[in-house]
Protein backbone atom coordinates (compact mmCIF):
# COMPACT_ATOMS: atom_id res chain seq x y z
CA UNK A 1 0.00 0.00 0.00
CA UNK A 2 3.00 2.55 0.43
CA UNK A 3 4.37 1.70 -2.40
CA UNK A 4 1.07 2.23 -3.99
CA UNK A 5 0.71 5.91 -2.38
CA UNK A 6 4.43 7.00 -3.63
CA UNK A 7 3.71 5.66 -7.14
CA UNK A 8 0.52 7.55 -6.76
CA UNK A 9 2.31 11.21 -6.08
CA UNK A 10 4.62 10.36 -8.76
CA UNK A 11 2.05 9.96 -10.98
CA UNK A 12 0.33 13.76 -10.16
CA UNK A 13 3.64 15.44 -10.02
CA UNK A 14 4.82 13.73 -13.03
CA UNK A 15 1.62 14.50 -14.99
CA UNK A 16 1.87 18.01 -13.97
CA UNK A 17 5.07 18.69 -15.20
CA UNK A 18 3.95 18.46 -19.26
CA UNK A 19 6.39 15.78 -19.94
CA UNK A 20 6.11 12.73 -22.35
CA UNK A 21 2.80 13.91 -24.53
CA UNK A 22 4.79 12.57 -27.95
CA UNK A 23 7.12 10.03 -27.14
CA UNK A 24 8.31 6.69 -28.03
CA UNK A 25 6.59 3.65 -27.14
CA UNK A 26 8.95 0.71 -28.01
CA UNK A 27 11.81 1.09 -30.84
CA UNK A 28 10.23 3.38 -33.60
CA UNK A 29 6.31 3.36 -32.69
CA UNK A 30 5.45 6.17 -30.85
CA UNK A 31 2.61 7.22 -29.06
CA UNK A 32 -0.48 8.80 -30.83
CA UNK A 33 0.59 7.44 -34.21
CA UNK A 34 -1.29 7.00 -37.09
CA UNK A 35 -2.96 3.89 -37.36
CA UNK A 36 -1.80 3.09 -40.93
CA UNK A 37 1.52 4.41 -40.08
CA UNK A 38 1.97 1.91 -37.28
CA UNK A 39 0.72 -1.19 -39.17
CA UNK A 40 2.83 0.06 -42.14
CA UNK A 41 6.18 -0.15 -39.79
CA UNK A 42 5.21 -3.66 -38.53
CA UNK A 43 4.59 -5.00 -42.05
CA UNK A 44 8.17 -3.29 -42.97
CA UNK A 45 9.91 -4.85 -39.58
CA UNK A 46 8.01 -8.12 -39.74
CA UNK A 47 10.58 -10.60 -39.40
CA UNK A 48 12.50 -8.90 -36.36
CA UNK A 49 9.42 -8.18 -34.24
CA UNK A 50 9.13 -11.88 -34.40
CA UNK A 51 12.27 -12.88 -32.21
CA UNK A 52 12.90 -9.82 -30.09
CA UNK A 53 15.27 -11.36 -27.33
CA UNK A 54 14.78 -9.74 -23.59
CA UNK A 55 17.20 -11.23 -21.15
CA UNK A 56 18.64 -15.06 -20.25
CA UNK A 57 16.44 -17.06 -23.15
CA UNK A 58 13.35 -14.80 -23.64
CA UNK A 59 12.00 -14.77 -26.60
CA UNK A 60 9.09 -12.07 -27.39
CA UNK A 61 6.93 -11.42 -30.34
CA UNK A 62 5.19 -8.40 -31.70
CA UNK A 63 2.04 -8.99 -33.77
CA UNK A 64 -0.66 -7.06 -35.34
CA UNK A 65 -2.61 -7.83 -32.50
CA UNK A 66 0.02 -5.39 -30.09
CA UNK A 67 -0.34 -2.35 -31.22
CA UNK A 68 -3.53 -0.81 -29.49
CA UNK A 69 -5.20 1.89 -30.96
CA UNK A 70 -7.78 4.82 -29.72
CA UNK A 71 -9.45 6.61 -32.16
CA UNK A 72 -6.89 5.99 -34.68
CA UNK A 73 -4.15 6.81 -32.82
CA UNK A 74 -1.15 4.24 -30.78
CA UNK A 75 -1.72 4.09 -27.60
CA UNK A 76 0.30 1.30 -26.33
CA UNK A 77 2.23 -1.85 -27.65
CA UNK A 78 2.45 -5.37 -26.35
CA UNK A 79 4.98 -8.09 -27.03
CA UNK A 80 4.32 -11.59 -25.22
CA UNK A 81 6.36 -14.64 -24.80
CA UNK A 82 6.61 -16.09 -28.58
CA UNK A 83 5.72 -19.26 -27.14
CA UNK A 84 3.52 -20.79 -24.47
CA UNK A 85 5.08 -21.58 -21.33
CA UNK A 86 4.40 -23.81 -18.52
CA UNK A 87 4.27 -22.58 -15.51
CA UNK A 88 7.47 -23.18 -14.37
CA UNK A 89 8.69 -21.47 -17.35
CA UNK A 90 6.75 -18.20 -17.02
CA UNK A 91 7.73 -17.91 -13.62
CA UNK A 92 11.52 -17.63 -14.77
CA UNK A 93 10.21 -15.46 -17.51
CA UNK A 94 9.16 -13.41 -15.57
CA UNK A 95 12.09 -13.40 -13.35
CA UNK A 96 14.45 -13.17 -16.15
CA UNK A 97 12.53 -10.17 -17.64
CA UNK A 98 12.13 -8.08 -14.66
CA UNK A 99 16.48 -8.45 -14.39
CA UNK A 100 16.81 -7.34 -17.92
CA UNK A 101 14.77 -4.37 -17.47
CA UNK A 102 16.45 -3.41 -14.65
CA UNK A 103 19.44 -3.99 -16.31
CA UNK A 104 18.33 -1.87 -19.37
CA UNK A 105 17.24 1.33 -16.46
CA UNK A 106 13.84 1.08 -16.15
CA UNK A 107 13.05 1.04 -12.28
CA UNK A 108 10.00 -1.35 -10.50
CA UNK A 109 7.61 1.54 -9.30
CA UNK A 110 5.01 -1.54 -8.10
CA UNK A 111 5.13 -4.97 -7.44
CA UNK A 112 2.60 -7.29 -6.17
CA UNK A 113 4.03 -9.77 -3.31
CA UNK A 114 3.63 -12.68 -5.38
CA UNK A 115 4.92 -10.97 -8.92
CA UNK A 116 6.54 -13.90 -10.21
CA UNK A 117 4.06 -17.00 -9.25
CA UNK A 118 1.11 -16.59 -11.42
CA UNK A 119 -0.94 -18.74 -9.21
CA UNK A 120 -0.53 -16.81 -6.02
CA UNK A 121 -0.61 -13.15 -7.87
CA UNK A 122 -4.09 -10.89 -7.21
CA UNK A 123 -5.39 -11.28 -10.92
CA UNK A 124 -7.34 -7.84 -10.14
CA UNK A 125 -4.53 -5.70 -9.55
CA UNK A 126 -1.37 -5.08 -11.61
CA UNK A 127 1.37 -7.97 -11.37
CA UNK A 128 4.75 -5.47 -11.44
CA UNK A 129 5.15 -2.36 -13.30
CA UNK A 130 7.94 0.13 -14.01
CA UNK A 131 9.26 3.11 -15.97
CA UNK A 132 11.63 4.08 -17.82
CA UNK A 133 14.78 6.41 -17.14
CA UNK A 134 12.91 9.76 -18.38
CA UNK A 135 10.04 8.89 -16.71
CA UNK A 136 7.66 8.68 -19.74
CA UNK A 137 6.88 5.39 -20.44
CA UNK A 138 4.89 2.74 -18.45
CA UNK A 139 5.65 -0.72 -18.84
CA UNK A 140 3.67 -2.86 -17.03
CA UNK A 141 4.58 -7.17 -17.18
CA UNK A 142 2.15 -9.79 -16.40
CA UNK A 143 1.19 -13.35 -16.74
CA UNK A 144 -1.99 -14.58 -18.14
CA UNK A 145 -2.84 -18.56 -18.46
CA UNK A 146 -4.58 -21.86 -17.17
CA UNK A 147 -3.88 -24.77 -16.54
CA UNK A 148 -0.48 -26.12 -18.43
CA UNK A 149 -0.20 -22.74 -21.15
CA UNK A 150 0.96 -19.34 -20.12
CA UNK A 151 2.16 -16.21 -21.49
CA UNK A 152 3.91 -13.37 -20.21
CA UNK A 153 3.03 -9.68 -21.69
CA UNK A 154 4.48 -6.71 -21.78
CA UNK A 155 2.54 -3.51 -22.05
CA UNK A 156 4.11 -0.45 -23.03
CA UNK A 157 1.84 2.90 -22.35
CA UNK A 158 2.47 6.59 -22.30
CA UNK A 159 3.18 7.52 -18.78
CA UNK A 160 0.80 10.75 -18.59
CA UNK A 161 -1.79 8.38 -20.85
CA UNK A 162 -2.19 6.13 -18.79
CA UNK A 163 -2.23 8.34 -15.61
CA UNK A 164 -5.02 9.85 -17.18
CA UNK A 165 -7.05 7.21 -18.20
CA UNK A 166 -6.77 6.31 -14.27
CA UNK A 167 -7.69 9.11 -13.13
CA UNK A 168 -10.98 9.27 -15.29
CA UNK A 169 -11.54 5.58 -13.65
CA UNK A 170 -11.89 6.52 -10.31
């Protein structure tokens, strides 16, 4: 919950500030792009979005079906785990991933106490989430599955975005 409240005063200070309107969401898609213009680079960039390595033996992928769009316009990208995983697997995923991004600057902001055991985690509240070094992108990592298959995700958001689409929530 403290971590919660700090993240939350970030947030409002951060959002404050004017910062991060047009920036980039992952490598050259950027935030309120052009619909066409964001397919268009995927189509172009096929073949690497399809192995995009992310620490010790993660492998992600970046389909049509990751770039998220409001009224036309890129909102956020996902990449998940190019292949299903058992459990055992996602859990060192997701261990693996949260090093590299650490390793790569972005900082853990929120984390829930079970982060990296997808049967324990809260499925109603974020799994771990961080941003990066200038503070303008939102990159929140989960695990979604059943049974034997899982999946990790990443989710890559404008930081002031997504603040505000919070704050509408509430």
């Amino acid at each position: 919950m403290k971590r919660f409240k700090v993240f939350s005063i970030f947030i409002l200070l951060y959002s404050l500030s004017g910062f991060g309107q047009d920036s980039v969401l992952y490598e050259q898609f950027r935030f309120n792009m052009p619909e066409a213009e964001a397919i268009n680079l995927l189509k172009k960039n096929r073949k690497r979005f399809k192995n995009i390595p992310l620490g010790s033996g993660n492998i992600f992928s970046l389909r049509k079906g990751s770039l998220n769009f409001e009224a036309g316009k890129l909102y956020s990208v996902t990449i998940w785990s190019k292949k299903n995983l058992d459990l055992r697997k996602a859990e060192t995923y997701l261990k693996n991933t949260r090093k590299y991004l650490e390793s790569e600057g972005f900082v853990m902001v929120y984390a829930q106490q079970y982060w990296d055991k997808p049967l324990k985690r809260d499925k109603d509240k974020p799994c771990i989430r961080f941003v990066n070094h200038e503070k303008n992108i939102l990159l929140d990592v989960e695990s979604r599955g059943q049974g034997n298959i899982y999946n990790v995700f990443l989710n890559f958001y404008n930081f002031t975005w997504f603040y505000n689409k919070t704050k509408r929530i509430k």
